[in-house]
Protein backbone atom coordinates (compact mmCIF):
# COMPACT_ATOMS: atom_id res chain seq x y z
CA UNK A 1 17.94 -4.46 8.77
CA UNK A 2 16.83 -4.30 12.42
CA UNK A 3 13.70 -6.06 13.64
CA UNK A 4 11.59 -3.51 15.94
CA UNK A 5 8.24 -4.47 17.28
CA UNK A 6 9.19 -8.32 17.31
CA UNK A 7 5.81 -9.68 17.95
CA UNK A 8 4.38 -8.07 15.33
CA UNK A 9 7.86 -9.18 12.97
CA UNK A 10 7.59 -5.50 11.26
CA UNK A 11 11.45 -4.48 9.85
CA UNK A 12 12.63 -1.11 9.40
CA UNK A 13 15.65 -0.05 7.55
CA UNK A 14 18.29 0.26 9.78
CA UNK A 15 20.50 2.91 7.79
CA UNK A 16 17.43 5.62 7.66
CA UNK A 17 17.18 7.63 10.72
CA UNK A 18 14.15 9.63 10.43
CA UNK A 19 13.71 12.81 11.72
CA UNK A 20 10.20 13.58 13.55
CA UNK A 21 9.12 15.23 10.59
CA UNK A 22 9.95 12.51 8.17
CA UNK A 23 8.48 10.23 10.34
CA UNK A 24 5.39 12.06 10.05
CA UNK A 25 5.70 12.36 6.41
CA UNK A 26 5.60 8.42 5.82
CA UNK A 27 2.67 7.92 7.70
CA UNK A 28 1.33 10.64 5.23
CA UNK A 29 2.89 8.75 2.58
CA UNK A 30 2.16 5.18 3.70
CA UNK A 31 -1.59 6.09 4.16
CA UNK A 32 -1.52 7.86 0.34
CA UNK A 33 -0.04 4.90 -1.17
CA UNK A 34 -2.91 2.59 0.87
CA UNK A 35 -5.76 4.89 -0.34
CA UNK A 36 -4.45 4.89 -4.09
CA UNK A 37 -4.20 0.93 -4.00
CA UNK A 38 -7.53 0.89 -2.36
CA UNK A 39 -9.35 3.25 -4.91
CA UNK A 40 -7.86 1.40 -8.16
CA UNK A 41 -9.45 -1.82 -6.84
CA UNK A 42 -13.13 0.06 -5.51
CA UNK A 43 -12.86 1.17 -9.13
CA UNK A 44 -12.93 -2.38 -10.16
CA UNK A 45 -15.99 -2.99 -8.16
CA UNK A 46 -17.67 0.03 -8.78
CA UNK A 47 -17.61 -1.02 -12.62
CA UNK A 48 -19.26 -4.44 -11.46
CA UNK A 49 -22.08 -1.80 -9.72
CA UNK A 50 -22.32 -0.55 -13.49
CA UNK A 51 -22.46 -4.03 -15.11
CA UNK A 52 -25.33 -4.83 -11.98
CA UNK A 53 -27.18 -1.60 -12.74
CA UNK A 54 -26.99 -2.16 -16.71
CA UNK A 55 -28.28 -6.07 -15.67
CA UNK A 56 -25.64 -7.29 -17.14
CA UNK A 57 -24.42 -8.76 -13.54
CA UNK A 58 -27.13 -10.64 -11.76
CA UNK A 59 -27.26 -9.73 -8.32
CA UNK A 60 -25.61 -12.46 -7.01
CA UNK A 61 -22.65 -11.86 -9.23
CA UNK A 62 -22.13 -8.47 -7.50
CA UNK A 63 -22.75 -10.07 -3.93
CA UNK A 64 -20.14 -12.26 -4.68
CA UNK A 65 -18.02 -9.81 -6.00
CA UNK A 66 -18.54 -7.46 -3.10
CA UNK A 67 -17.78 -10.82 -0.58
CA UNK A 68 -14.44 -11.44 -2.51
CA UNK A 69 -13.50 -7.93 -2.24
CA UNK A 70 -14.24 -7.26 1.37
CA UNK A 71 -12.69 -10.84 2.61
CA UNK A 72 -9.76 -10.90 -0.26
CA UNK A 73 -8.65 -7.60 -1.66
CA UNK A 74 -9.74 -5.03 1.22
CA UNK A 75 -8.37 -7.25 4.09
CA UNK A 76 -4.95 -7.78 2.22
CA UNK A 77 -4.57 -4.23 2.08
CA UNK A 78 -5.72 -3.51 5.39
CA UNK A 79 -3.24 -6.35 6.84
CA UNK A 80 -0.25 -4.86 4.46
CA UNK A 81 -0.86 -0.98 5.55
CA UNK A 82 -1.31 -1.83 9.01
CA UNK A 83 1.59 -4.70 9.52
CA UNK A 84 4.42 -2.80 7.35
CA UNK A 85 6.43 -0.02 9.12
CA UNK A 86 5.72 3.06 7.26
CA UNK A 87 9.30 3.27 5.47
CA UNK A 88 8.62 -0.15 4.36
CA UNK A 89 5.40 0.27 2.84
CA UNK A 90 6.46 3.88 0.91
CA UNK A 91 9.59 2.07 -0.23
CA UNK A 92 7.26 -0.84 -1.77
CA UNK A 93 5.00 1.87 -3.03
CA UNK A 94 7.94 3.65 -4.92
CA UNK A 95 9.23 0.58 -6.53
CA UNK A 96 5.39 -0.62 -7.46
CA UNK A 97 4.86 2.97 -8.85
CA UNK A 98 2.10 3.75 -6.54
CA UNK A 99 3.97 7.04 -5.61
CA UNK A 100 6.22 8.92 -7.19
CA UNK A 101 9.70 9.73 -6.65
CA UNK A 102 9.15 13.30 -6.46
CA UNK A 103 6.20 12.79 -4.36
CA UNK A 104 8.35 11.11 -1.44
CA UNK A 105 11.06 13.83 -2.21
CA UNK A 106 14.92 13.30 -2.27
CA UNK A 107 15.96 13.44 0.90
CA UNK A 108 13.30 9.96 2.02
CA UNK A 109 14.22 8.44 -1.23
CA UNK A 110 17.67 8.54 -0.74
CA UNK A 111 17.84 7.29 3.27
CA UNK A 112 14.83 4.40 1.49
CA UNK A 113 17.08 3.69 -1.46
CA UNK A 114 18.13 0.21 -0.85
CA UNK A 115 14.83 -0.79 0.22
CA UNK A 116 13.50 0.52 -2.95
CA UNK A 117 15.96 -1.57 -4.74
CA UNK A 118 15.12 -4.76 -3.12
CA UNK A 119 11.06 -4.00 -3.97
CA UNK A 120 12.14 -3.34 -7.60
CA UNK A 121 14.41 -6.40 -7.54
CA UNK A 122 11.66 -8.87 -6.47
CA UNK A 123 8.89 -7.40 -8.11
């Protein structure tokens, strides 16, 4: 693999040229797989808004709650969309199962396949 944007320590596979278009399709991708991971866990928290509502959270158990998820869970996400190259993060998002293989098409998934593999291996 080949290190590109060195202060920032991002790594891109090295064996997948990407076309302009494809390019553009893993931003589309990498965003996707961001916003799915994002709404499973504001799902999470919206439940605690149910348990608040129903009082069976006190209101400082949802502040908390809300704190944890804006300086833990958001932030994490925000840091791993944002710090990943966008092959990188689609290739973690196909081995996680955040997106499907048929939703990143043949043609990404097989120039991504050995990133996949490593994401699947260590997962």
């Amino acid at each position: 693999m080949a290190t590109l944007g060195c202060n920032k320590g991002t790594v891109v596979p090295e064996s997948a040229k990407f076309t302009k278009r494809e390019r553009a399709l893993l931003r589309h991708l990498a965003t996707r797989a961001w916003e799915l991971e994002l709404e499973d866990v504001l799902e999470s928290l919206f439940e605690d808004f149910g348990k608040w509502a129903d009082k069976s959270m006190s209101c400082f158990d949802l502040s908390d709650k809300i704190h944890e998820f804006h300086n833990g869970t958001s932030r994490e996400l925000y840091g791993r969309y944002m710090g990943l190259e966008p092959a990188i993060a689609v290739s973690r998002a196909v081995a996680l199962g955040i997106l499907s293989e048929p939703e990143v098409g043949a043609e990404l998934l097989k120039k991504l396949e050995r990133e996949i593999a490593v994401f699947r291996e260590h997962s």
